[in-house]
N, C-alpha and C. Protein backbone atom coordinates (compact mmCIF):
# COMPACT_ATOMS: atom_id res chain seq x y z
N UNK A 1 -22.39 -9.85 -13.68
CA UNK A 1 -23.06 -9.57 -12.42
C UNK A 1 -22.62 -8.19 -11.93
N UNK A 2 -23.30 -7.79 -11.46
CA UNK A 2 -23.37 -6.62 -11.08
C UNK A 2 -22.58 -6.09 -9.39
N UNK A 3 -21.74 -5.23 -9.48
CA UNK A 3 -21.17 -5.39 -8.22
C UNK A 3 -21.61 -4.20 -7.35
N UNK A 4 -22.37 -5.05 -6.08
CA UNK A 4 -23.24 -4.24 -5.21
C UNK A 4 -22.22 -2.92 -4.66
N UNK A 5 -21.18 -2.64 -4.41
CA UNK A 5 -20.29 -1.70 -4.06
C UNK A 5 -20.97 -0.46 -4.97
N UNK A 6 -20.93 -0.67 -6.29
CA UNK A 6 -21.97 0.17 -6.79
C UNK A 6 -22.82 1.21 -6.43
N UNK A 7 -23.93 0.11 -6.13
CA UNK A 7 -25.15 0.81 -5.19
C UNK A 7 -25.06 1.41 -3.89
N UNK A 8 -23.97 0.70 -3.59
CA UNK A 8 -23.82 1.68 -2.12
C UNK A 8 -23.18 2.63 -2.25
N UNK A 9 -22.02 2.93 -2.88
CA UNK A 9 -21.93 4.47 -3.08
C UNK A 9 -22.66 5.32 -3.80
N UNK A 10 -23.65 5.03 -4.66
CA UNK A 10 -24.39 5.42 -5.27
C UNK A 10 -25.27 6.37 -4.14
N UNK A 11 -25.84 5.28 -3.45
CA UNK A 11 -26.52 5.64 -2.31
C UNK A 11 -25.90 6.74 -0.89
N UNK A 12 -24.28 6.61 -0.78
CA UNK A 12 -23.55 7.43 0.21
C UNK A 12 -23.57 8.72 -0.55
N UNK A 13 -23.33 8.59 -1.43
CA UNK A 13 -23.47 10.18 -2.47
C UNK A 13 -24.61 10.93 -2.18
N UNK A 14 -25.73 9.89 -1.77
CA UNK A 14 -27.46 10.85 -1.21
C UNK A 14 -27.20 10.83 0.24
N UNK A 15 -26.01 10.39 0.94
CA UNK A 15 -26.39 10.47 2.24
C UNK A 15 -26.74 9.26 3.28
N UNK A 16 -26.79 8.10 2.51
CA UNK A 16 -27.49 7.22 3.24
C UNK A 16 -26.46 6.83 3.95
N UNK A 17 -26.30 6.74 5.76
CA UNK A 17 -25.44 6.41 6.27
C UNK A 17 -25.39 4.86 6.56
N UNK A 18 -26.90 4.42 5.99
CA UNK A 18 -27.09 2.93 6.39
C UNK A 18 -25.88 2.20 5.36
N UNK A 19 -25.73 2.97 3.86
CA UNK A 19 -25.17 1.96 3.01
C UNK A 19 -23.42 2.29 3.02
N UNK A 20 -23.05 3.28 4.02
CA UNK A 20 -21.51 3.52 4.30
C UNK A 20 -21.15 1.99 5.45
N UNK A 21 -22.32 2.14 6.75
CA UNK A 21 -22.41 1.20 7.45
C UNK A 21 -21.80 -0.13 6.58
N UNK A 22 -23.24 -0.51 5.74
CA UNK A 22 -22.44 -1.85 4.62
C UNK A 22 -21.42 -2.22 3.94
N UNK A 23 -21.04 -0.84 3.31
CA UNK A 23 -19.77 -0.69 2.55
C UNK A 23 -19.43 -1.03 3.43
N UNK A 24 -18.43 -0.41 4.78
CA UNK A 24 -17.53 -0.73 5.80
C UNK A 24 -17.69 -2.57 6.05
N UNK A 25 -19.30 -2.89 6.15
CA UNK A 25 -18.98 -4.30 6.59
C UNK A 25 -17.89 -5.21 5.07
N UNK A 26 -19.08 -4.92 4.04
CA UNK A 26 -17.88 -5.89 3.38
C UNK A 26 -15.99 -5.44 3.15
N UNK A 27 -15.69 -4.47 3.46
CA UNK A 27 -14.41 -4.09 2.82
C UNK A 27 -13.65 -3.87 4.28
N UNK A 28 -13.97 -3.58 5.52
CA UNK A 28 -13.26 -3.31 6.47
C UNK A 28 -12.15 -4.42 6.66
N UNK A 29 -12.06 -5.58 6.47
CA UNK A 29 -10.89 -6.35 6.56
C UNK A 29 -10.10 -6.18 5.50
N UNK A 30 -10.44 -6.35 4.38
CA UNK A 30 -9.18 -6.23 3.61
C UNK A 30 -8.42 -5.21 3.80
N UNK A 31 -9.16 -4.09 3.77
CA UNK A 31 -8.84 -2.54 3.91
C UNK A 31 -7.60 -2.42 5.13
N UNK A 32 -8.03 -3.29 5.94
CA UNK A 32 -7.31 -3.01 7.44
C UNK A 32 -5.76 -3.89 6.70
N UNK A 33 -5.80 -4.69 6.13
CA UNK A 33 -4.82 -6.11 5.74
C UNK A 33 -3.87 -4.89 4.50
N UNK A 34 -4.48 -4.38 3.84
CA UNK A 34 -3.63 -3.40 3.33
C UNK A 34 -3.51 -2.19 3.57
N UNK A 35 -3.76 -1.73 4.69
CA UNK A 35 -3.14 -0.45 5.61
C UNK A 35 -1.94 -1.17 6.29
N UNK A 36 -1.88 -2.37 6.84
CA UNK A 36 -1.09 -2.94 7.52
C UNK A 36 0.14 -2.99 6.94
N UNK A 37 0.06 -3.51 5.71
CA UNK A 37 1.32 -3.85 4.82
C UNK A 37 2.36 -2.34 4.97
N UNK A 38 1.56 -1.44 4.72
CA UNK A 38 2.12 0.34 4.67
C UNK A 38 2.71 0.81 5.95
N UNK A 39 1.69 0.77 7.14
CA UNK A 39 2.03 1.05 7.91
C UNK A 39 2.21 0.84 9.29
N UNK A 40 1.57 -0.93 9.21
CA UNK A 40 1.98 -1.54 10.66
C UNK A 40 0.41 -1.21 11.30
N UNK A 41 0.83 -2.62 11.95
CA UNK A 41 -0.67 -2.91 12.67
C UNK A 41 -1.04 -1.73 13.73
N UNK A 42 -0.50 -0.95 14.13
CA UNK A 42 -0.09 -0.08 15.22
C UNK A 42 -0.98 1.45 14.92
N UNK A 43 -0.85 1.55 13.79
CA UNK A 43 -1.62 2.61 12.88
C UNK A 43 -2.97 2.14 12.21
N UNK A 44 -2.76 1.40 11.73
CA UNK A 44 -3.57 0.35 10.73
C UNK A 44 -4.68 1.22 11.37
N UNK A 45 -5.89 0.55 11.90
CA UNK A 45 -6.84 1.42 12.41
C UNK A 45 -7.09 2.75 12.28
N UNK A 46 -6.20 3.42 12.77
CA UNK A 46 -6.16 4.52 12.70
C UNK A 46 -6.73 5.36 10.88
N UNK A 47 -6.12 4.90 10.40
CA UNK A 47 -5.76 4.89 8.95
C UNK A 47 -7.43 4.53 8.44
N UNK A 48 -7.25 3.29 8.89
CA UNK A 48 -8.91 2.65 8.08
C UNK A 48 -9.96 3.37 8.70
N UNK A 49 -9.85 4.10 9.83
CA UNK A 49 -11.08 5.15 10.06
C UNK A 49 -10.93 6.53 9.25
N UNK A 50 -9.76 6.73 9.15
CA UNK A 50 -9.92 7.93 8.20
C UNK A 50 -9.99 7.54 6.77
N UNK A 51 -10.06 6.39 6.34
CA UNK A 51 -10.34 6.10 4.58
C UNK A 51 -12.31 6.61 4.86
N UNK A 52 -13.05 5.64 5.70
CA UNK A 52 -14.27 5.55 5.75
C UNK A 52 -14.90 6.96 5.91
N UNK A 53 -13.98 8.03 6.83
CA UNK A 53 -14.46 9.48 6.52
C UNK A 53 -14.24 9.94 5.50
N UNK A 54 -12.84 9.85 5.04
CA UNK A 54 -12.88 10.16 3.28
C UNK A 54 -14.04 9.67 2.37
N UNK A 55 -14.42 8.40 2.69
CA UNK A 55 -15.12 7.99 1.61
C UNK A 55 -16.71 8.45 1.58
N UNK A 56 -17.07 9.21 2.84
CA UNK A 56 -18.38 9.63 3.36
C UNK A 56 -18.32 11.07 3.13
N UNK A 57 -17.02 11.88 3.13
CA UNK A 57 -16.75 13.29 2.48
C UNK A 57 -16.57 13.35 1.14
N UNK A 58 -16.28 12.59 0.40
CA UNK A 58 -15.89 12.64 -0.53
C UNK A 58 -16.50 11.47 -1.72
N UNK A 59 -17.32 10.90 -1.12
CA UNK A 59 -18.20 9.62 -2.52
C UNK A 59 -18.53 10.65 -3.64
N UNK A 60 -18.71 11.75 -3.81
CA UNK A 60 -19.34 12.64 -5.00
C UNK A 60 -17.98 12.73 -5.79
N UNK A 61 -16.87 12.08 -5.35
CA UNK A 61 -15.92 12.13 -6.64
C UNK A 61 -15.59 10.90 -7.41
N UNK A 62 -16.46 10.03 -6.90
CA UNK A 62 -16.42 8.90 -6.92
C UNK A 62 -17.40 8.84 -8.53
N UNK A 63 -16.84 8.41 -9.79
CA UNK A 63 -17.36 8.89 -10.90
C UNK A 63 -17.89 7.30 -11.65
N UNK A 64 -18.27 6.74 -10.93
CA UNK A 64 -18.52 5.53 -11.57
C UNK A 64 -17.88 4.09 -12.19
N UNK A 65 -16.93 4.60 -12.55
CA UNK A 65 -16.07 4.17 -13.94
C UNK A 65 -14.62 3.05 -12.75
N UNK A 66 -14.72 1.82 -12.90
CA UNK A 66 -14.03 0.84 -12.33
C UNK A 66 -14.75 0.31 -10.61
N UNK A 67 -13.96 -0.24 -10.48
CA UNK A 67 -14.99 -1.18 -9.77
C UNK A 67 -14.75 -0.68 -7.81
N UNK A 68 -15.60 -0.28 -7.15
CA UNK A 68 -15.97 0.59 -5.74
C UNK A 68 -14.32 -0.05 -5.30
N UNK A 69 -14.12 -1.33 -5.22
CA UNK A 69 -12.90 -1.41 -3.94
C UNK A 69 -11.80 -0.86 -4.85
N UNK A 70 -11.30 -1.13 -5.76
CA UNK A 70 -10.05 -0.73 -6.48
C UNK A 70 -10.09 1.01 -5.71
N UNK A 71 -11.11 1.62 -6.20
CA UNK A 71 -11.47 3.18 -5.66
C UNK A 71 -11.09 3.15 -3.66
N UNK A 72 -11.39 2.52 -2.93
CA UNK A 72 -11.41 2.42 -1.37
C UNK A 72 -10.16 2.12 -1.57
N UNK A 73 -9.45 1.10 -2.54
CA UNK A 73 -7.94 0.82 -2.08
C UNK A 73 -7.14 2.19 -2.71
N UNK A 74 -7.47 2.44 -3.78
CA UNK A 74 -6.56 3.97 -4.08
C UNK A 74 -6.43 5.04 -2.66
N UNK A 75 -7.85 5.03 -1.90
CA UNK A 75 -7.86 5.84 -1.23
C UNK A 75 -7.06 5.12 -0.08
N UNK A 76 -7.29 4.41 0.48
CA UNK A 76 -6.24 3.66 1.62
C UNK A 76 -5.00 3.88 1.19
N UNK A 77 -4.43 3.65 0.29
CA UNK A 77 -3.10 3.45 -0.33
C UNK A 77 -2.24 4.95 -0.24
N UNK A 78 -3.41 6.14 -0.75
CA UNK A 78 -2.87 7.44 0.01
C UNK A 78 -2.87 8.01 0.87
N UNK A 79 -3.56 7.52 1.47
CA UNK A 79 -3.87 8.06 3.22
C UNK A 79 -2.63 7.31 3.74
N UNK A 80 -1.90 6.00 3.82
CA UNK A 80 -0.78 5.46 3.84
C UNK A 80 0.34 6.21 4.06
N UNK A 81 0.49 6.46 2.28
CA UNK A 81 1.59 7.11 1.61
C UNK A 81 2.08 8.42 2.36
N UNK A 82 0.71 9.29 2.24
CA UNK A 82 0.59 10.87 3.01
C UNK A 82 1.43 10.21 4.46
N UNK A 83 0.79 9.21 5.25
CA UNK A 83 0.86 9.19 6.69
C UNK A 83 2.33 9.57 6.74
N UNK A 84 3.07 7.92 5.98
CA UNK A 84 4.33 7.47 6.16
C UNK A 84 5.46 8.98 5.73
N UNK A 85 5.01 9.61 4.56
CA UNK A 85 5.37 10.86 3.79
C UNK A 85 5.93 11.64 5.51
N UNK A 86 4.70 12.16 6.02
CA UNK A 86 4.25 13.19 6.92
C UNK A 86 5.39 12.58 8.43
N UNK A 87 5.36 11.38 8.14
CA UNK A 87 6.50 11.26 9.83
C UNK A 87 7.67 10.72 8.86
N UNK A 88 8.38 10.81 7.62
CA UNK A 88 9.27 10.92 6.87
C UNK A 88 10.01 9.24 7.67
N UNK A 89 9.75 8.56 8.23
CA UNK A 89 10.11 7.80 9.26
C UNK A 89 11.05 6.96 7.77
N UNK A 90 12.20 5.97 8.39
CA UNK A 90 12.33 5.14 7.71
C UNK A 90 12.32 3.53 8.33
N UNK A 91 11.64 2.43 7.77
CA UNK A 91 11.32 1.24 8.19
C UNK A 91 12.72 0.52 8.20
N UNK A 92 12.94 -0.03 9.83
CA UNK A 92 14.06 -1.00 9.47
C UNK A 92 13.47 -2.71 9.71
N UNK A 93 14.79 -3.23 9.64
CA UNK A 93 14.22 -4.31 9.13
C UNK A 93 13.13 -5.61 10.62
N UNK A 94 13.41 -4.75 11.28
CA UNK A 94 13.18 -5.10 12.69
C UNK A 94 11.61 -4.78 12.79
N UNK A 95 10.88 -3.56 12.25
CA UNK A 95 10.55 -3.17 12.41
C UNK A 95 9.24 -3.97 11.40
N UNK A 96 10.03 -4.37 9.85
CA UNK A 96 9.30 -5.39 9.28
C UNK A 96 8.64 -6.65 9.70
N UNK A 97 9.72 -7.34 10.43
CA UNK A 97 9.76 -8.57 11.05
C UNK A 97 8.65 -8.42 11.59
N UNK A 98 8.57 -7.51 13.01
CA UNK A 98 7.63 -7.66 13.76
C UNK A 98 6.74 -7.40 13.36
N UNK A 99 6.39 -7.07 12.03
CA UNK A 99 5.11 -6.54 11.60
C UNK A 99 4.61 -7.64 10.56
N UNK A 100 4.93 -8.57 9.70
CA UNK A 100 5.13 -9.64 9.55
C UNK A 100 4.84 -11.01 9.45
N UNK A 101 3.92 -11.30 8.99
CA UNK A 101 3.56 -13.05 9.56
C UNK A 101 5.01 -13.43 8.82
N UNK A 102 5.87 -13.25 8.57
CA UNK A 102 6.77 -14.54 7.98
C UNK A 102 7.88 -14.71 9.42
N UNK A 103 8.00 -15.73 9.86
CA UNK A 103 8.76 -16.27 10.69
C UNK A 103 10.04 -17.35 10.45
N UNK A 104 11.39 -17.10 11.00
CA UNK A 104 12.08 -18.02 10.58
C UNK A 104 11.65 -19.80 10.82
N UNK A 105 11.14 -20.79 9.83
CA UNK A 105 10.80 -21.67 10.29
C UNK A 105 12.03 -22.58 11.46
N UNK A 106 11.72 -23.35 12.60
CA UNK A 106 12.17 -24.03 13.21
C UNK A 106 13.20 -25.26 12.94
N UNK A 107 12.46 -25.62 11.69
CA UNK A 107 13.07 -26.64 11.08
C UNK A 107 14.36 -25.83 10.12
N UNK A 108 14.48 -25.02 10.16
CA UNK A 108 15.49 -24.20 8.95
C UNK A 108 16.53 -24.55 9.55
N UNK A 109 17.36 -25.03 8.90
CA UNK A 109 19.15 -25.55 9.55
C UNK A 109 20.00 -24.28 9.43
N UNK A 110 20.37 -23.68 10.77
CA UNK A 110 21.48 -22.52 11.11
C UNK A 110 21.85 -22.61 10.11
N UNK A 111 22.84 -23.51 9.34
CA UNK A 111 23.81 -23.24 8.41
C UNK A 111 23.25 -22.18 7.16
N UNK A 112 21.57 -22.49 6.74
CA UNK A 112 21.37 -21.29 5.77
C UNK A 112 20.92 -19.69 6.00
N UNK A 113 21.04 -20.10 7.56
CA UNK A 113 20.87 -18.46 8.51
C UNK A 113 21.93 -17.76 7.85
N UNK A 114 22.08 -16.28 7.59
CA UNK A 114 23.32 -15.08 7.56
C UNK A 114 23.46 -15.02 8.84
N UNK A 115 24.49 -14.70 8.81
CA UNK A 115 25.13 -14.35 10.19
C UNK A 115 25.04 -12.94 9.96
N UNK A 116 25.76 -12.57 11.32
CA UNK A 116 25.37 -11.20 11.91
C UNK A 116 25.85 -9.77 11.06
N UNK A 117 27.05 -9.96 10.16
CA UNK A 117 27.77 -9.25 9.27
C UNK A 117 26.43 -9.43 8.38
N UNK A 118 26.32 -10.06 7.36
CA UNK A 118 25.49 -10.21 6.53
C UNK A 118 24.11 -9.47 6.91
N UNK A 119 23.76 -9.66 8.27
CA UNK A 119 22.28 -9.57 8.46
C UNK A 119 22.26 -7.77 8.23
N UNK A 120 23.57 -7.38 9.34
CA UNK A 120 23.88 -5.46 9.32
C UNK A 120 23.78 -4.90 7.35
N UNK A 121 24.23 -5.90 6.76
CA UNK A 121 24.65 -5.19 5.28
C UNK A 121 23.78 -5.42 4.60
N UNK A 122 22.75 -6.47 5.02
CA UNK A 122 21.32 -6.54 4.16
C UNK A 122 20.20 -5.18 5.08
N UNK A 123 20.17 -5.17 5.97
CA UNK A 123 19.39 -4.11 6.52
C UNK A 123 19.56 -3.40 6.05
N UNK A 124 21.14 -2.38 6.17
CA UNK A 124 21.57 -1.54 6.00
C UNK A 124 21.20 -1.15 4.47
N UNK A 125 21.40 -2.04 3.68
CA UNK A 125 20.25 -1.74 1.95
C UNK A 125 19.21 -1.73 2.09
N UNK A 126 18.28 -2.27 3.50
CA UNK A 126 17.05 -2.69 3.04
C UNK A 126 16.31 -1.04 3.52
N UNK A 127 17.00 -0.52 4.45
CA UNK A 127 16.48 0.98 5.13
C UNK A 127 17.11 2.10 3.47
N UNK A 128 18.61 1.71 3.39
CA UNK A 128 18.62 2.81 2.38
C UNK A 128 17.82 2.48 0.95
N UNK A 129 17.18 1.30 0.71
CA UNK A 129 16.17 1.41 -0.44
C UNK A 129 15.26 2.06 -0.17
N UNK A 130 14.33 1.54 1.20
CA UNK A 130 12.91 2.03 1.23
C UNK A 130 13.06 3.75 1.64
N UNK A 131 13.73 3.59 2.03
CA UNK A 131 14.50 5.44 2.15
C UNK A 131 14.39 5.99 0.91
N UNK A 132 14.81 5.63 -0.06
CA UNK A 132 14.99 5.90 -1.48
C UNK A 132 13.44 5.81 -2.19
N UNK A 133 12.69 5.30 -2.21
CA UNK A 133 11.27 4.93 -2.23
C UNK A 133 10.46 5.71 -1.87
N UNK A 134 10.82 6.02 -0.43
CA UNK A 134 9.92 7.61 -0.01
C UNK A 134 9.83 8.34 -0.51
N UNK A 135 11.21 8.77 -1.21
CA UNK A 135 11.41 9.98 -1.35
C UNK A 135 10.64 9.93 -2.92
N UNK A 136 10.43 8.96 -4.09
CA UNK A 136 10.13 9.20 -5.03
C UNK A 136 8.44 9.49 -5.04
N UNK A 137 8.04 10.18 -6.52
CA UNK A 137 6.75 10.85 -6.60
C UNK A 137 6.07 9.81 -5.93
N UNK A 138 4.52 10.12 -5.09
CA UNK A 138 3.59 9.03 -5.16
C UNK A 138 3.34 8.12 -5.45
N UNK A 139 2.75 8.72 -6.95
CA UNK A 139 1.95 7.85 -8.15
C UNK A 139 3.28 6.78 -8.55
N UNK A 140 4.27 6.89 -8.36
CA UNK A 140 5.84 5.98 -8.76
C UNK A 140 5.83 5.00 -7.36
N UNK A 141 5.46 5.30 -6.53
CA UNK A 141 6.00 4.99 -4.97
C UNK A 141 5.04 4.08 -4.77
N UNK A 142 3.65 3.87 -5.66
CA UNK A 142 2.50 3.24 -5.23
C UNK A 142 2.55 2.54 -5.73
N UNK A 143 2.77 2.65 -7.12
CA UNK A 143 3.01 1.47 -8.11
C UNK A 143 4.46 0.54 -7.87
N UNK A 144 5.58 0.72 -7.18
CA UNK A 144 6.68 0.36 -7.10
C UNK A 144 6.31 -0.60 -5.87
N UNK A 145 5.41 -0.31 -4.48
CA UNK A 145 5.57 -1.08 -3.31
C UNK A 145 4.39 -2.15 -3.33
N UNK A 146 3.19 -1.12 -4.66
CA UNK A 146 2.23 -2.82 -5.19
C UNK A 146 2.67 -3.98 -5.43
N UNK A 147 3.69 -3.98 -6.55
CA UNK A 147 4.33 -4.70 -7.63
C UNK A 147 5.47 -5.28 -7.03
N UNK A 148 6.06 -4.70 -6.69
CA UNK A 148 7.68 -5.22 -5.65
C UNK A 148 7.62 -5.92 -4.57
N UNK A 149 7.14 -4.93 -3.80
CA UNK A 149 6.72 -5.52 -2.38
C UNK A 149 5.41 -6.01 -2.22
N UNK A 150 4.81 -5.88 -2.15
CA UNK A 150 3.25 -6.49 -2.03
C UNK A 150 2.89 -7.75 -2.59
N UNK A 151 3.71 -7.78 -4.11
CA UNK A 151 3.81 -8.82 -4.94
C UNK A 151 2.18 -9.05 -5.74
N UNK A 152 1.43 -7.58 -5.79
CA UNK A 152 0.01 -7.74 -6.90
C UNK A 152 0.83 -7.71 -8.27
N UNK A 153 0.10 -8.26 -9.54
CA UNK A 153 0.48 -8.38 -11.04
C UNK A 153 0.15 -7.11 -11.11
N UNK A 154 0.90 -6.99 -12.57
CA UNK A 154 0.44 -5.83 -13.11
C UNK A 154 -0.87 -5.26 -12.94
N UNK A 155 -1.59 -6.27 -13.35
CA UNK A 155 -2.89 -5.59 -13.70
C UNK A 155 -3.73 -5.62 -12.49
N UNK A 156 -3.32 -6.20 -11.63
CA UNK A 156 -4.26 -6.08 -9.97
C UNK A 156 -3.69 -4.64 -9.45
N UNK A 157 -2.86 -4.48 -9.45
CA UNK A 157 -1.72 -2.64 -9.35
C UNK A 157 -2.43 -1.94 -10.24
N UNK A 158 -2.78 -1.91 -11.32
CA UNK A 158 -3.22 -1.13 -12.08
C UNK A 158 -4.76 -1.10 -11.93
N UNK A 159 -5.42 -1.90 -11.49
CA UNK A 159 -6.80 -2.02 -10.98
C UNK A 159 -6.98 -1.12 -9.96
N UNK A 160 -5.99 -1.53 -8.99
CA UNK A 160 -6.32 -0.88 -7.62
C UNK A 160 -5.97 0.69 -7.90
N UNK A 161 -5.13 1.03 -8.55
CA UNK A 161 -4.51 2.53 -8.69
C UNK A 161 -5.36 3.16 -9.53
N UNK A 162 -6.74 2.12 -10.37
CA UNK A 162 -7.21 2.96 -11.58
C UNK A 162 -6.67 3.48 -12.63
N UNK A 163 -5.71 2.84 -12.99
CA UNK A 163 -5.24 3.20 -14.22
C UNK A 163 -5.00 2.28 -14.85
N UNK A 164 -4.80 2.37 -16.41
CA UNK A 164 -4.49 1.58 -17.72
C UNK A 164 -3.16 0.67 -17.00
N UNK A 165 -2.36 -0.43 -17.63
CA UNK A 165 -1.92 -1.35 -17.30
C UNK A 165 -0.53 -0.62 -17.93
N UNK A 166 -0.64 -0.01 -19.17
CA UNK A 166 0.55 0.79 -20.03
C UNK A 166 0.92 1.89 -18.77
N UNK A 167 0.29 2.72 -18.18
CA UNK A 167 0.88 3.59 -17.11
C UNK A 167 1.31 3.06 -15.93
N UNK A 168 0.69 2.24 -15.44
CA UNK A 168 1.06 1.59 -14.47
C UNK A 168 3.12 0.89 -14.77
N UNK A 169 2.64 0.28 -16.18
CA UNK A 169 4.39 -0.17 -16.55
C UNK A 169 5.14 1.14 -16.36
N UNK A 170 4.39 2.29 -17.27
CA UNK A 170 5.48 3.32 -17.40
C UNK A 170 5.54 4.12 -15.68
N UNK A 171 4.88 4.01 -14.70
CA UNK A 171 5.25 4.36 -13.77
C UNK A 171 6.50 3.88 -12.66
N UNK A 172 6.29 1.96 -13.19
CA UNK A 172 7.23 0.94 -12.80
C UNK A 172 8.70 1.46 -13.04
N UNK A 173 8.55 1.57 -15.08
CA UNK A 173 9.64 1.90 -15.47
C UNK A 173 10.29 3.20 -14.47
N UNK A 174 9.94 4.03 -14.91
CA UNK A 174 10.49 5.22 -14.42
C UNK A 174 10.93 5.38 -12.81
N UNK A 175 9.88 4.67 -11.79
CA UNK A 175 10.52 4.70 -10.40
C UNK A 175 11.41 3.56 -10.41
N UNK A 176 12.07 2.59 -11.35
CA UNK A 176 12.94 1.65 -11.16
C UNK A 176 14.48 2.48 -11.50
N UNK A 177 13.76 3.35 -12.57
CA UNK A 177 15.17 4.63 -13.13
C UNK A 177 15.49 5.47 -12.23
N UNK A 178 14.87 6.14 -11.42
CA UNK A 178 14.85 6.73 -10.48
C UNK A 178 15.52 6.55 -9.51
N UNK A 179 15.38 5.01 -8.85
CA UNK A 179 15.35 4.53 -7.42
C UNK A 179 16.88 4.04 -7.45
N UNK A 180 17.21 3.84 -9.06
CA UNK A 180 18.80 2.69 -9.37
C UNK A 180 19.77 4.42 -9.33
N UNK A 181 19.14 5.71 -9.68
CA UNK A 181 19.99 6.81 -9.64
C UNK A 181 20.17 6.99 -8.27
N UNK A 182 19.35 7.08 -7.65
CA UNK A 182 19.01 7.58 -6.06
C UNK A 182 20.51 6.70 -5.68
N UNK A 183 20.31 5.73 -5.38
CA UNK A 183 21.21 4.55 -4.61
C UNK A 183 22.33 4.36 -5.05
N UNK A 184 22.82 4.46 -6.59
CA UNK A 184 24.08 4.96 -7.13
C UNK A 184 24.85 5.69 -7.09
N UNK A 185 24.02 6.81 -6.40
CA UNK A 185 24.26 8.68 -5.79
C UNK A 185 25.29 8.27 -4.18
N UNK A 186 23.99 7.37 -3.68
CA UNK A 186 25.13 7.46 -2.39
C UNK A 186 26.09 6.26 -1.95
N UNK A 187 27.15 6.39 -1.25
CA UNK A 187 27.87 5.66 -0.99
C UNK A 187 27.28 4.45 -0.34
């Protein structure tokens, strides 16, 4: 079957603003659900209006070859990256939480809570990883927070990024080499 995403950029490439309109209807939620993950509901928006101008400036690079959303999520995914890049910010863990559907359940018995030592020394890794993460190439940084954090398979990461499933590993590989030097470096 044929996937209508297709035709509508087909059609944004001539201009038609009716079939950007459509595009936006089917893809605007997910789109928004993975801006969120990057950069918090707070931006989110922000972000997903500038993918939809990208994608209305720029559909003529849009070359056919894999399937329209994988292409909208590459582009979300760098508009992200750039944002987070550009305010160099680093995420703490507070900052996750609230951003977050996972909640400590009610029923969870204190006793398997960390206490407050524990909670400082897991943060305290969890800012100097994603710290460490920033700083590596892109194309390493995209494939590392798909796969790691996000928790897509290989080949849904490699879908969305447009690339072979072999680069996608060798990008894994290499920002895992990278990220274990980075963090070994500092105290």
């Amino acid at each position: 079957m044929a996937d209508p995403g297709v035709d509508l950029i087909r059609r944004i490439q001539h201009g038609d603003e009716a079939a950007l309109a459509d595009l936006m209807a089917q893809h605007s939620g997910l789109l928004r659900i993975h801006l969120i993950r990057y950069v918090g509901p707070a931006d989110a928006e922000d972000m997903l209006q500038e993918v939809w101008l990208r994608v209305w400036d720029r559909a003529h690079q849009w070359d056919g070859r894999g399937r329209p959303l994988a292409w909208l999520l590459a582009i979300a995914t760098n508009i992200a990256l750039n944002h987070l890049r550009g305010r160099r910010r680093t995420v703490a863990l507070d900052d996750l939480v609230a951003e977050e559907p996972w909640e400590t359940p009610a029923s969870m018995s204190e006793a398997f809570l960390p206490g407050p030592e524990e909670q400082a020394v897991w943060r305290g890794e969890l800012d100097r990883t994603l710290a460490a993460m920033a700083d590596l190439p892109e194309d390493k940084e995209a494939a590392l927070r798909l796969v790691r954090i996000e928790g897509y398979t290989i080949r849904e990461a490699a879908e969305l990024l447009g690339v072979p499933i072999g680069t996608l590993k060798s990008r894994l590989h290499h920002a895992h080499r990278i990220l274990v030097e980075r963090l070994e470096e500092e105290p």
